[in-house]
N, C-alpha and C. Protein backbone atom coordinates (compact mmCIF):
# COMPACT_ATOMS: atom_id res chain seq x y z
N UNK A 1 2.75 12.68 -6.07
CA UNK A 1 2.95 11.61 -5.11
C UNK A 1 4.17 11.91 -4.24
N UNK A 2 4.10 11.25 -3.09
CA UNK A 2 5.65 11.36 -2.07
C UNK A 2 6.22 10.77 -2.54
N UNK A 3 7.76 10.87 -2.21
CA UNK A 3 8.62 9.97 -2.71
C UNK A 3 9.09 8.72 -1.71
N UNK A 4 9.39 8.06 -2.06
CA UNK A 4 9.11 6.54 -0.90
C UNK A 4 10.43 6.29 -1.23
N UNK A 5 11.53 6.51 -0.33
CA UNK A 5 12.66 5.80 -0.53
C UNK A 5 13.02 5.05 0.89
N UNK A 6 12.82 5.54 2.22
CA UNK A 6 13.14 4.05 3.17
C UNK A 6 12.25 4.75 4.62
N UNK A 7 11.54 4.05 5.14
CA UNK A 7 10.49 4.92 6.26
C UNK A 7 10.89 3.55 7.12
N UNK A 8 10.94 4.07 8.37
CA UNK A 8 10.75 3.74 9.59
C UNK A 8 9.49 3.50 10.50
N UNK A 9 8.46 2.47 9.98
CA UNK A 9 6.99 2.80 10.46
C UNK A 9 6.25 1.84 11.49
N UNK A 10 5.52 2.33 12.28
CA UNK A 10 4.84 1.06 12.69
C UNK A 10 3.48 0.33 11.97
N UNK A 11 3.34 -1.13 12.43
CA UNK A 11 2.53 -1.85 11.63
C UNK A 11 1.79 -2.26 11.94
N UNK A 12 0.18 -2.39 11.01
CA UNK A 12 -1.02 -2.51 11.60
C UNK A 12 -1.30 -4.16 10.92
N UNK A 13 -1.25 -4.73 12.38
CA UNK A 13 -1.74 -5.94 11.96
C UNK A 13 -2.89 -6.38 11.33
N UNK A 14 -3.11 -7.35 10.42
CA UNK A 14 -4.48 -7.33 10.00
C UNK A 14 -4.12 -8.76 9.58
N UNK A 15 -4.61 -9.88 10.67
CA UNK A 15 -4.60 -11.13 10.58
C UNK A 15 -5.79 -12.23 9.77
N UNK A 16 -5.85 -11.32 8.77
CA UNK A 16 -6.86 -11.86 7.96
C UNK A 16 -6.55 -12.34 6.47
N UNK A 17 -7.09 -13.35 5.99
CA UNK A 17 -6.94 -13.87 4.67
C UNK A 17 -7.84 -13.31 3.79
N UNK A 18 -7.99 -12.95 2.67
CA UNK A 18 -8.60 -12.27 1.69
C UNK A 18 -9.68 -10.87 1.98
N UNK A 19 -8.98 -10.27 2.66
CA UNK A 19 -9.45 -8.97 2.71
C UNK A 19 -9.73 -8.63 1.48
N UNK A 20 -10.78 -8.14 1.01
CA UNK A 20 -11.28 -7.63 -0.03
C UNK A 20 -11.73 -5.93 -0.34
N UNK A 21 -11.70 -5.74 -1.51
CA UNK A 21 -11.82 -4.08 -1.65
C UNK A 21 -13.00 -3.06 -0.84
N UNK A 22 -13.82 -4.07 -0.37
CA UNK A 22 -15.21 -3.69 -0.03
C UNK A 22 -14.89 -3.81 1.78
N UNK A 23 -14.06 -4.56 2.28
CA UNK A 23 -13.71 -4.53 3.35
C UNK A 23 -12.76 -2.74 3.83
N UNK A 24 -12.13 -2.79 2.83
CA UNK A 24 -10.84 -1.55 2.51
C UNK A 24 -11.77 -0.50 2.88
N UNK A 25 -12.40 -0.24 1.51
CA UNK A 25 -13.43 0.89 1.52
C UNK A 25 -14.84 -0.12 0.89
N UNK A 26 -15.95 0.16 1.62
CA UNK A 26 -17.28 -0.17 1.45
C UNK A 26 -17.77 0.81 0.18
N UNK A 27 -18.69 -0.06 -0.32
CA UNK A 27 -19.49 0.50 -1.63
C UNK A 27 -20.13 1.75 -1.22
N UNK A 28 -20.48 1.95 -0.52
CA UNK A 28 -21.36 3.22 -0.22
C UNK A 28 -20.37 4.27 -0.15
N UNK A 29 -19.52 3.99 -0.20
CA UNK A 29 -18.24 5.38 -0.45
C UNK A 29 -17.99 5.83 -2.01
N UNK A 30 -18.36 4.63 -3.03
CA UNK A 30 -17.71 4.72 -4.19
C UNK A 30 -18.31 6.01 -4.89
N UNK A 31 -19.21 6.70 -4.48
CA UNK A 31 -19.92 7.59 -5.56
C UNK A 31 -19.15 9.61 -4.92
N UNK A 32 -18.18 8.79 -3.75
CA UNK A 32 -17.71 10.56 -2.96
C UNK A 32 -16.34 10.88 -4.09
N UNK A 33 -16.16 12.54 -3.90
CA UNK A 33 -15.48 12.51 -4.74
C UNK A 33 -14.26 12.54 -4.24
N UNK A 34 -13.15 12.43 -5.28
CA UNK A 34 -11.54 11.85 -4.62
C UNK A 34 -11.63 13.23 -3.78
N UNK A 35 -11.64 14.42 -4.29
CA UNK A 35 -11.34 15.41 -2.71
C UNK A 35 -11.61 15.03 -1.49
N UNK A 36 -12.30 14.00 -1.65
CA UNK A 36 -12.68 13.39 0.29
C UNK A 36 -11.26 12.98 0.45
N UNK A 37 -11.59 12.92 1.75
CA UNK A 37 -10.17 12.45 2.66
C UNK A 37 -10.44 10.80 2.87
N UNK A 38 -10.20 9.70 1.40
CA UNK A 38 -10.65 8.88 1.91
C UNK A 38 -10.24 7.63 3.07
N UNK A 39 -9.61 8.68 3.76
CA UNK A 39 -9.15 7.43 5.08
C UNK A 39 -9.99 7.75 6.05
N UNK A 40 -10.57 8.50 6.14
CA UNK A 40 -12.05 8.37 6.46
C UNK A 40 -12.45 7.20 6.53
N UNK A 41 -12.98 6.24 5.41
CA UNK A 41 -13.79 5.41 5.13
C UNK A 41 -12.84 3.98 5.06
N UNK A 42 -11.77 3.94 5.73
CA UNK A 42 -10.56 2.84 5.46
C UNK A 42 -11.05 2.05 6.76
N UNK A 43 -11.34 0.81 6.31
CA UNK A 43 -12.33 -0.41 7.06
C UNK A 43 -13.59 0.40 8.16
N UNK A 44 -13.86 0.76 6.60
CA UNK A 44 -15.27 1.17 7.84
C UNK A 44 -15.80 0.53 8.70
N UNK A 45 -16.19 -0.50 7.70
CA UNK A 45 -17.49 -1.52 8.45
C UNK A 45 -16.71 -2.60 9.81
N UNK A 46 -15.15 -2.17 9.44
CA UNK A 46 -14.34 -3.35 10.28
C UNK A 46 -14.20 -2.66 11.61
N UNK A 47 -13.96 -0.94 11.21
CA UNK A 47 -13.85 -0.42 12.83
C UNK A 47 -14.98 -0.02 13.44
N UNK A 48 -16.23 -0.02 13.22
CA UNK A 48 -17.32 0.78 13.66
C UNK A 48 -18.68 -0.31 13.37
N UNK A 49 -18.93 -0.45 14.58
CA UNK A 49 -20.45 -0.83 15.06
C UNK A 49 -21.49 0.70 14.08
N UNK A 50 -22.43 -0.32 14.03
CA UNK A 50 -23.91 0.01 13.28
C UNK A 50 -24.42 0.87 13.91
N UNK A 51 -24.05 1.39 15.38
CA UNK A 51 -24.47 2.65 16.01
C UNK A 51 -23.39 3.45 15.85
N UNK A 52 -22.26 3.46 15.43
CA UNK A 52 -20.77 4.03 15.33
C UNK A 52 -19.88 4.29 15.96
N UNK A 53 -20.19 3.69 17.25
CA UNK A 53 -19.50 3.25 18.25
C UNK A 53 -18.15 2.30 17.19
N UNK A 54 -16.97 3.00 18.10
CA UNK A 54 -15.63 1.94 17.52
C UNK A 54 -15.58 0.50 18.06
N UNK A 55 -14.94 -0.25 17.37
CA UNK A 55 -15.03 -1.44 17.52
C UNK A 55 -13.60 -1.65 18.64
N UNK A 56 -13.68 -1.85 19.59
CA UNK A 56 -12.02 -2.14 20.26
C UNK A 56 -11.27 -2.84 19.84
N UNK A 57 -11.83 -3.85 19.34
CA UNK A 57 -10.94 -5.48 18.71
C UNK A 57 -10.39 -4.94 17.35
N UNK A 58 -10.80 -3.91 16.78
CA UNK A 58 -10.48 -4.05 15.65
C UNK A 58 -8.80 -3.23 16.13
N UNK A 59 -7.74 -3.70 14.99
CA UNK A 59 -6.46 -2.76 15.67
C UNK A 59 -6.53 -1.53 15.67
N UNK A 60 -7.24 -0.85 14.20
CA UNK A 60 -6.41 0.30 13.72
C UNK A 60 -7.11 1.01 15.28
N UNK A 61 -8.40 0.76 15.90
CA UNK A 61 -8.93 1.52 17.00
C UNK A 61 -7.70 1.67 18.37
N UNK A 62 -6.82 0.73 18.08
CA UNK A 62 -6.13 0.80 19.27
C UNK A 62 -5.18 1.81 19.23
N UNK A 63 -4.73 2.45 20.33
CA UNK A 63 -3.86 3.55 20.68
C UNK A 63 -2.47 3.14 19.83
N UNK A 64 -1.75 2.24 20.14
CA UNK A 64 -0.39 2.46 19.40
C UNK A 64 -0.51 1.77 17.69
N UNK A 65 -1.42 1.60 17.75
CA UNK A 65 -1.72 1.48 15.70
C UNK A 65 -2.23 2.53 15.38
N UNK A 66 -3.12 3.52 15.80
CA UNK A 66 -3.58 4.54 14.78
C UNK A 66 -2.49 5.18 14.31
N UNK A 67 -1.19 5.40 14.59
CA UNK A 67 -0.37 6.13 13.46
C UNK A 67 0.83 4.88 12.80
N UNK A 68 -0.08 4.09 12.35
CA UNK A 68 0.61 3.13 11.56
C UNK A 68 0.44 3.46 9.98
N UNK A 69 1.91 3.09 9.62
CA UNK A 69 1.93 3.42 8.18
C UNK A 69 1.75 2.15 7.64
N UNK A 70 2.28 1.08 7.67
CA UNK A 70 2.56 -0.04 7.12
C UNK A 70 1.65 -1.43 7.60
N UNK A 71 0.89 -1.94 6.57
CA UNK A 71 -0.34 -2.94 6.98
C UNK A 71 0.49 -4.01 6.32
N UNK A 72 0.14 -5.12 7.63
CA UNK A 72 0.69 -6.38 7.60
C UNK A 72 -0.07 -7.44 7.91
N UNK A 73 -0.77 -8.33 6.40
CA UNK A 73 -1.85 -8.88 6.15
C UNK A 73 -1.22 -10.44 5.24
N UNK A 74 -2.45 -10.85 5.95
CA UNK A 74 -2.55 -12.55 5.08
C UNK A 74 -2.19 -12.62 3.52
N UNK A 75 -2.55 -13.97 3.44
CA UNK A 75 -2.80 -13.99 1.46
C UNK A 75 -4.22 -13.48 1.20
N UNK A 76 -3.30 -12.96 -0.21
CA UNK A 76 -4.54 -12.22 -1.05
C UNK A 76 -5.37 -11.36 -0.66
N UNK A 77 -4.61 -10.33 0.25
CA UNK A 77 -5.18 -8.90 0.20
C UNK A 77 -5.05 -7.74 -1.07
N UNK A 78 -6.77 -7.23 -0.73
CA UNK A 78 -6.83 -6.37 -2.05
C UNK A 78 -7.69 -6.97 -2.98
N UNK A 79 -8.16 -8.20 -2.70
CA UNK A 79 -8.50 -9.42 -3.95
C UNK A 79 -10.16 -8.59 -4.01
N UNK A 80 -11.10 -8.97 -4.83
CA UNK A 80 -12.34 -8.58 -5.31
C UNK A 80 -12.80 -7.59 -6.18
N UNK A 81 -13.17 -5.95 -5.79
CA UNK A 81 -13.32 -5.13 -7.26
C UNK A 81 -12.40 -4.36 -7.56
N UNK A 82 -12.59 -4.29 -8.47
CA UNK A 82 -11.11 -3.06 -8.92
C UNK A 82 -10.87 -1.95 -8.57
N UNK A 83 -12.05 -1.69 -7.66
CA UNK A 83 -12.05 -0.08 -7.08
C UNK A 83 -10.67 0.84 -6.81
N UNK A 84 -10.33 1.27 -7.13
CA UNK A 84 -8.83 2.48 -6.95
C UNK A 84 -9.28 3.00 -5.27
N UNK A 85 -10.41 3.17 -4.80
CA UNK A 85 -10.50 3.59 -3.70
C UNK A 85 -10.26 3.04 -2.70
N UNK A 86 -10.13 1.66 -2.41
CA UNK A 86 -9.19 0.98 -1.39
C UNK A 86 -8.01 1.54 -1.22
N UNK A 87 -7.01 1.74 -2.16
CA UNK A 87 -5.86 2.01 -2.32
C UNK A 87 -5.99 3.64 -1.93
N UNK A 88 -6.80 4.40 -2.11
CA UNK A 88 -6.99 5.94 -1.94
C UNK A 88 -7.44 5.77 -0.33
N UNK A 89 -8.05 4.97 0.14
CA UNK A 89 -8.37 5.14 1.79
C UNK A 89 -7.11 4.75 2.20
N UNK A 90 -6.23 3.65 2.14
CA UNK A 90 -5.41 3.59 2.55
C UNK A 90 -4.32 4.29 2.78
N UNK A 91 -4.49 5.28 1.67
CA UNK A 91 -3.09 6.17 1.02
C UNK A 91 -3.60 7.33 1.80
N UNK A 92 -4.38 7.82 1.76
CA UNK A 92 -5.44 8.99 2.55
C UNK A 92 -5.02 9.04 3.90
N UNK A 93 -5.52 7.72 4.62
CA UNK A 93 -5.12 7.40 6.21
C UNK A 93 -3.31 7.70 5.92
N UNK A 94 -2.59 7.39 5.61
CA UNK A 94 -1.15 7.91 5.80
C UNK A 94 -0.71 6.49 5.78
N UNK A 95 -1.05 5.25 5.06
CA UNK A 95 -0.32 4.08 5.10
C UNK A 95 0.72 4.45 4.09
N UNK A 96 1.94 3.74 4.06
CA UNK A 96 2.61 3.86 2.78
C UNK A 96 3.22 2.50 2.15
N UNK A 97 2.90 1.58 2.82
CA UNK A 97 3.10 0.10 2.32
C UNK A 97 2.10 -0.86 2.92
N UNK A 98 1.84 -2.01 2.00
CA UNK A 98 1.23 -2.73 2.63
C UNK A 98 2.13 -4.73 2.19
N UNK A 99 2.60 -5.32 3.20
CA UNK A 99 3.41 -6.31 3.32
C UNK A 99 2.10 -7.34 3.64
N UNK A 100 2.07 -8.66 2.23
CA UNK A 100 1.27 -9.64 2.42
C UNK A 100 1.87 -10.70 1.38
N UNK A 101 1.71 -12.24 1.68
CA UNK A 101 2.21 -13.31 0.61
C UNK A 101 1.97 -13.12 -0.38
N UNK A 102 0.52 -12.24 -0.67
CA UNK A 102 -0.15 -12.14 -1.93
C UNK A 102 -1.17 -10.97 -2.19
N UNK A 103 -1.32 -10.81 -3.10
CA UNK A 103 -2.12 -9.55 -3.59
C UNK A 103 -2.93 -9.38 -4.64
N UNK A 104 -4.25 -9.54 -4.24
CA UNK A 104 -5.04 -9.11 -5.92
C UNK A 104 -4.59 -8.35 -6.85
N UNK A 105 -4.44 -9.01 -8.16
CA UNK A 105 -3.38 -7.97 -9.08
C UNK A 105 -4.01 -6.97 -9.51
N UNK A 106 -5.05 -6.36 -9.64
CA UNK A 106 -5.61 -4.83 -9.77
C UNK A 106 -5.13 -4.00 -8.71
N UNK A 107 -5.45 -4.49 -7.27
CA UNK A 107 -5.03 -3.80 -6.07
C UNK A 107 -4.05 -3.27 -6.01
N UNK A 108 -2.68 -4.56 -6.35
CA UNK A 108 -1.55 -4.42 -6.44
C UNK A 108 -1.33 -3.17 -7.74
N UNK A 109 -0.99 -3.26 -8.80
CA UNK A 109 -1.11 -2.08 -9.77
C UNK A 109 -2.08 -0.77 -9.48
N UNK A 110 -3.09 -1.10 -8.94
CA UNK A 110 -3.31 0.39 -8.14
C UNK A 110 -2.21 0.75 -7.43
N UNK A 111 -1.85 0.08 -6.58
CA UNK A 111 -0.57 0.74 -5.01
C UNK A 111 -0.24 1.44 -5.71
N UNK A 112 0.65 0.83 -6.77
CA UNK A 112 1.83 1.23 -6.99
C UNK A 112 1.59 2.66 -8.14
N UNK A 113 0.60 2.53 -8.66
CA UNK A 113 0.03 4.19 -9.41
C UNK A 113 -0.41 4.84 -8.28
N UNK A 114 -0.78 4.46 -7.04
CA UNK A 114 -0.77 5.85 -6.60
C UNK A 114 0.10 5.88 -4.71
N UNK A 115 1.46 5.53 -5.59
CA UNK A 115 2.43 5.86 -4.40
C UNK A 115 2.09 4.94 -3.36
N UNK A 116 1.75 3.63 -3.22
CA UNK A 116 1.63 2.60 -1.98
C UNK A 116 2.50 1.22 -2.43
N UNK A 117 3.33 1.25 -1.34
CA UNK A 117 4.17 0.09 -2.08
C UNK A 117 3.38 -1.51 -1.28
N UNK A 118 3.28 -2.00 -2.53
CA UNK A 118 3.15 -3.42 -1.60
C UNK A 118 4.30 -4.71 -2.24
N UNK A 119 3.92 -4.88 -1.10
CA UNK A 119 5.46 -6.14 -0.95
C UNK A 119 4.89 -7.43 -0.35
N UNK A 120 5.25 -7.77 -1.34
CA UNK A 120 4.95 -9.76 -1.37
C UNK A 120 6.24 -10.48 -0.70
N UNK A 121 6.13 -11.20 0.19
CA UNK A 121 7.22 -11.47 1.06
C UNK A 121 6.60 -13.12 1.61
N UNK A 122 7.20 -14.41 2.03
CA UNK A 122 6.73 -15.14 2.06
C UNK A 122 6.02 -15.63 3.37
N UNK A 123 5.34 -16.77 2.93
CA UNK A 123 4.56 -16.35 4.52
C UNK A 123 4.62 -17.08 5.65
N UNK A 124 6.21 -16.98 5.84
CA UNK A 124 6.37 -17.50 6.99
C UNK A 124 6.86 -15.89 7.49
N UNK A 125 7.81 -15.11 6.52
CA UNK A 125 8.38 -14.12 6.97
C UNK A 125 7.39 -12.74 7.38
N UNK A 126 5.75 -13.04 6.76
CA UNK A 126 4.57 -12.13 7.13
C UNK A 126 4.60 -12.45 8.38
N UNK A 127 4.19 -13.80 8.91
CA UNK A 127 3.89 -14.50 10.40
C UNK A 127 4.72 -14.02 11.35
N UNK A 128 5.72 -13.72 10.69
CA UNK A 128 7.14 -13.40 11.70
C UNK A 128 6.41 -11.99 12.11
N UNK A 129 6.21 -11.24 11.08
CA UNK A 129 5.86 -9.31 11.25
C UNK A 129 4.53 -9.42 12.11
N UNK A 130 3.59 -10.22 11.71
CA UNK A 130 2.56 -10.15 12.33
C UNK A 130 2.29 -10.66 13.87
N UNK A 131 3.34 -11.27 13.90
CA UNK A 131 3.14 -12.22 15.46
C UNK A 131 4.20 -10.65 16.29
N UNK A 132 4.87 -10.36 15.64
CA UNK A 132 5.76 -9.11 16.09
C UNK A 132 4.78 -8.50 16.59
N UNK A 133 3.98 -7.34 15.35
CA UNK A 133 2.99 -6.37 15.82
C UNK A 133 1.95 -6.86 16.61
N UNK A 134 2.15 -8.00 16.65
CA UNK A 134 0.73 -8.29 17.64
C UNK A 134 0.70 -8.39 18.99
N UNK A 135 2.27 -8.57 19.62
CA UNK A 135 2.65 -9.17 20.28
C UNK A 135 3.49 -7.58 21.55
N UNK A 136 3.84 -6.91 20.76
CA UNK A 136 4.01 -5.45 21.07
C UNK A 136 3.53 -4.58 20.20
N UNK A 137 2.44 -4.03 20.29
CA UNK A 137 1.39 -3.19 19.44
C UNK A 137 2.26 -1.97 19.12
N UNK A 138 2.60 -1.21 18.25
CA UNK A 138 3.06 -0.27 18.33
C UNK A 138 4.58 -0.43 17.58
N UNK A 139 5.18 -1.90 17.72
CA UNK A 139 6.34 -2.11 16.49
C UNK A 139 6.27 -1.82 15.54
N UNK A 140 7.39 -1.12 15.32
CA UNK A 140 7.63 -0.75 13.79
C UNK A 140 8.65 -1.61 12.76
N UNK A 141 8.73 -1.52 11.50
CA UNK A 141 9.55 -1.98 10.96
C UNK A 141 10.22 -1.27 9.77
N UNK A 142 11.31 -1.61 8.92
CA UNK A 142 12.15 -0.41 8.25
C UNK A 142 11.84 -0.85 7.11
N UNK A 143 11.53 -0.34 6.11
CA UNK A 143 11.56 -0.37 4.68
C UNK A 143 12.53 0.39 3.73
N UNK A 144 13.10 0.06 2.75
CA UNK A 144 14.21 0.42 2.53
C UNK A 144 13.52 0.29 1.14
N UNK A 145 13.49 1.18 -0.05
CA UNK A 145 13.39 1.01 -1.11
C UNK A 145 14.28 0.56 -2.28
N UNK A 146 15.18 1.69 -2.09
CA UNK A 146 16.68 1.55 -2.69
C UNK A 146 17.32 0.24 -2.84
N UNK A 147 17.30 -0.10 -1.41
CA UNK A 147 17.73 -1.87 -1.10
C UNK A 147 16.96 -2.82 -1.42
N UNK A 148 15.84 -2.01 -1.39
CA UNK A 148 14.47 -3.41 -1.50
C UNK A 148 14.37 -4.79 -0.49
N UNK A 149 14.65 -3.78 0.99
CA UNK A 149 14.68 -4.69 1.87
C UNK A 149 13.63 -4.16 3.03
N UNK A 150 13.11 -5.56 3.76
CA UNK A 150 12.46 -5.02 5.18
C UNK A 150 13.44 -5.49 6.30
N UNK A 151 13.10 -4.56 7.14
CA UNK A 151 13.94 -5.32 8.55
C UNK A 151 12.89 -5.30 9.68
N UNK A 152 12.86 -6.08 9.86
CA UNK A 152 11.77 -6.38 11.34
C UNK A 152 11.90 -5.73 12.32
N UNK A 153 11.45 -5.69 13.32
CA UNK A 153 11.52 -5.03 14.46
C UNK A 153 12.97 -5.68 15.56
N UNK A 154 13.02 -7.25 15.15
CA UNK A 154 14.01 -7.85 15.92
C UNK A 154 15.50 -7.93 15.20
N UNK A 155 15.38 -7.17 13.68
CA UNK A 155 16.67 -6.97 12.88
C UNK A 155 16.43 -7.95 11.69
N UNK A 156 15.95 -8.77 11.67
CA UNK A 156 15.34 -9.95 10.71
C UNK A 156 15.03 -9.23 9.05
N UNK A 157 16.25 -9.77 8.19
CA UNK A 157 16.25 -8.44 7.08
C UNK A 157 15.42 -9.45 5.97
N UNK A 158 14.34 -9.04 4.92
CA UNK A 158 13.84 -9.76 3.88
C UNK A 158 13.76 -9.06 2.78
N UNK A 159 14.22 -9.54 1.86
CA UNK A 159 14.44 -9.05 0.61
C UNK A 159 13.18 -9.14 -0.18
N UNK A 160 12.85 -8.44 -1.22
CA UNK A 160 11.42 -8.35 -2.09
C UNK A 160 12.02 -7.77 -3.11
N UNK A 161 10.86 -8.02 -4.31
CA UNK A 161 11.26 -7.82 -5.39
C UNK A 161 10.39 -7.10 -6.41
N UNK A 162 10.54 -5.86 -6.83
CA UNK A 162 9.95 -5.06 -7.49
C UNK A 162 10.15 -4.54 -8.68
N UNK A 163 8.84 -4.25 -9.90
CA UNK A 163 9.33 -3.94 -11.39
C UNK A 163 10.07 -2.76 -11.21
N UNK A 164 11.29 -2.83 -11.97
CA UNK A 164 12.16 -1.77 -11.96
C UNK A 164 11.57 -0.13 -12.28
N UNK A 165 10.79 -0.02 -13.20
CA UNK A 165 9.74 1.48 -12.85
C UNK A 165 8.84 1.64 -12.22
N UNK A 166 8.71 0.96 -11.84
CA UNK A 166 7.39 1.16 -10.27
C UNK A 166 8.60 2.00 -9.51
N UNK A 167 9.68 0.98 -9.71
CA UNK A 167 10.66 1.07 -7.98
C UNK A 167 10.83 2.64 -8.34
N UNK A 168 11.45 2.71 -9.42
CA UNK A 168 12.22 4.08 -10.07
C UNK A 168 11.23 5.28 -9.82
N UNK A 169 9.62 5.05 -10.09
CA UNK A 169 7.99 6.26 -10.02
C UNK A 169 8.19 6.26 -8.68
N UNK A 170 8.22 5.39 -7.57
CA UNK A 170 7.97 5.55 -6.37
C UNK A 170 9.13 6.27 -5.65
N UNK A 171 10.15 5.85 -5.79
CA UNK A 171 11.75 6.63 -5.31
C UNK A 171 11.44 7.97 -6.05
N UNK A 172 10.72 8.67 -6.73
CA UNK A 172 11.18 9.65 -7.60
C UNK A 172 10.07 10.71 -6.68
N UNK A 173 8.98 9.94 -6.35
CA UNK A 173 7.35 10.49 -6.20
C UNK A 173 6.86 10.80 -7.66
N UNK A 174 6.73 10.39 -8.37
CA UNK A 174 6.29 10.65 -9.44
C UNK A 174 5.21 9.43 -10.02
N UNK A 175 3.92 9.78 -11.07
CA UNK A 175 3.01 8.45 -11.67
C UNK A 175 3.49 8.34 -13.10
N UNK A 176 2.67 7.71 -13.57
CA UNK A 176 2.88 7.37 -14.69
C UNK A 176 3.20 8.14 -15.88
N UNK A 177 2.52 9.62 -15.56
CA UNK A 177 2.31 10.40 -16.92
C UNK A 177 3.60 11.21 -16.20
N UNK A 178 4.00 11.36 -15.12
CA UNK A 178 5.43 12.32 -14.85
C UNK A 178 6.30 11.39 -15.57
N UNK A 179 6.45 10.06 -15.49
CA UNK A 179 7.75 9.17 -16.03
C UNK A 179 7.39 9.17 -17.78
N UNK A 180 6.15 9.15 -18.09
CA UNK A 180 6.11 9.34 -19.59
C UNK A 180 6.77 11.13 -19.93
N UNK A 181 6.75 12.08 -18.96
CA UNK A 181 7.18 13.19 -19.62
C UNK A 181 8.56 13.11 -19.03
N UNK A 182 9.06 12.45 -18.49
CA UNK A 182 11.14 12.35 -18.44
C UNK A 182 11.70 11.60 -19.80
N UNK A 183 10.46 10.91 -20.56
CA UNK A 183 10.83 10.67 -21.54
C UNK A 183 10.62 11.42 -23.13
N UNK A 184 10.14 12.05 -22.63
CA UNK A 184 9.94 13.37 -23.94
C UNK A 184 11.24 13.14 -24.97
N UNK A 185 12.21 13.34 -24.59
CA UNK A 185 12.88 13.57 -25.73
C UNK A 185 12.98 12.32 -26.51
N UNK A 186 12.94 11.18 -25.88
CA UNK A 186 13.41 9.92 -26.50
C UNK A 186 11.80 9.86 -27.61
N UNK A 187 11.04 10.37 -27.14
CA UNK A 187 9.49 10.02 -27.47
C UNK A 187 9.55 11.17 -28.84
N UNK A 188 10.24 12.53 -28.62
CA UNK A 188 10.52 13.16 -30.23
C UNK A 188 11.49 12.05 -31.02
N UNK A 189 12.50 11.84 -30.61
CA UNK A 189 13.00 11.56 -31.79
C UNK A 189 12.68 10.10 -32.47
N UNK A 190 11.65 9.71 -31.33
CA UNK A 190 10.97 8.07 -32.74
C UNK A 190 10.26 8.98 -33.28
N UNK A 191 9.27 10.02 -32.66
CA UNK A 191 8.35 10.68 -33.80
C UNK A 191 8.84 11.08 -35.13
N UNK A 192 10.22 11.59 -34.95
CA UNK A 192 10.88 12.13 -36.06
C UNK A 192 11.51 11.28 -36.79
N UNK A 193 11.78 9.84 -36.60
CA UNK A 193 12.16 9.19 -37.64
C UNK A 193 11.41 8.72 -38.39
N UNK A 194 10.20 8.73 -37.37
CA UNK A 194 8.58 7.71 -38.00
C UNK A 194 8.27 9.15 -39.54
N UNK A 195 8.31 9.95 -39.06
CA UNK A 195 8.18 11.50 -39.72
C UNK A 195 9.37 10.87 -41.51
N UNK A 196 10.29 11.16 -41.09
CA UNK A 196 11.42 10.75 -41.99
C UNK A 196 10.87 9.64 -42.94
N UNK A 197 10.54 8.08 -41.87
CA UNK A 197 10.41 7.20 -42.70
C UNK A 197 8.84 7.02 -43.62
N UNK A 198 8.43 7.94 -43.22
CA UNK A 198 6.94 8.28 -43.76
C UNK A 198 6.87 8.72 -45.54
């Protein structure tokens, strides 16, 4: 994984309430294998007409969002199947956070196993980001890991709050099984007392 300690990005509005996994990435993707590039398939059905013609309305089609890292969405994005591949299209396309009031908690514990931070922030202070990006397409905003702060585009700083080893896997670039092997040694010597007290 990259290591995520403070990016400077712009943000793709997505003024919608319960975006769901199937919106993210559509079922008809679930059977490709992870070697796909799956940002490919990141709101399929949202950017592309049934002839495959792009959709204009949709943002990510617009000129100063396609190199947006950071998606800035309603309550309860992520909410519906547990699919890991939402989180892999997103991560694929080059997002590296996604800022919403709320978050389906599978979604959410995906991000964060595979290097996507999401940040729950309240939702007046989303409205603030989203009326931003909407308003000049192409704003960016600062994420700060270390600090565990955002700053808006107009300086507007918000604090969030994250489990202390997520924060620690993501600052490091590292998953789960790299932070289980920094603990190797601590992990011999219970073996060896368990050994002893045996």
């Amino acid at each position: 994984m990259k290591a995520f300690t403070r990016i400077d990005a712009v943000m793709l509005p997505i003024a919608r309430v319960n975006v769901d996994t199937d919106q993210i990435t559509p079922a008809r993707y679930l059977q490709k294998p992870r070697s796909d590039n799956f940002g490919d398939y990141l709101f399929r059905d949202l950017r592309y007409a049934k002839d495959g013609r792009e959709v204009t309305e949709f943002p990510l089609n617009r000129a100063p969002y396609r190199a947006a890292q950071v998606v800035v969405a309603l309550d309860n994005f992520g909410c519906g199947s547990s699919r890991e591949h939402a989180v892999w299209a997103l991560a694929d396309y080059g997002m590296r956070a996604v800022i919403a009031p709320s978050f389906g908690d599978i979604f959410h514990s995906n991000s964060l196993k595979n290097g996507l931070l999401p940040i729950a922030l309240p939702v007046a202070a989303v409205q603030s980001l989203l009326d931003a990006a909407q308003a000049k397409p192409g704003a960016s905003v600062v994420i700060d890991l270390e600090e565990r702060k955002v700053t808006s585009p107009d300086g507007v700083t918000y604090a969030f709050d994250i489990d202390p080893r997520s924060r620690e896997c993501l600052l490091k670039g590292i998953d789960e099984i790299d932070y289980t092997l920094t603990q190797i040694d601590a992990i011999r010597a219970f073996e060896q007392r368990i050994a002893r007290q045996a």
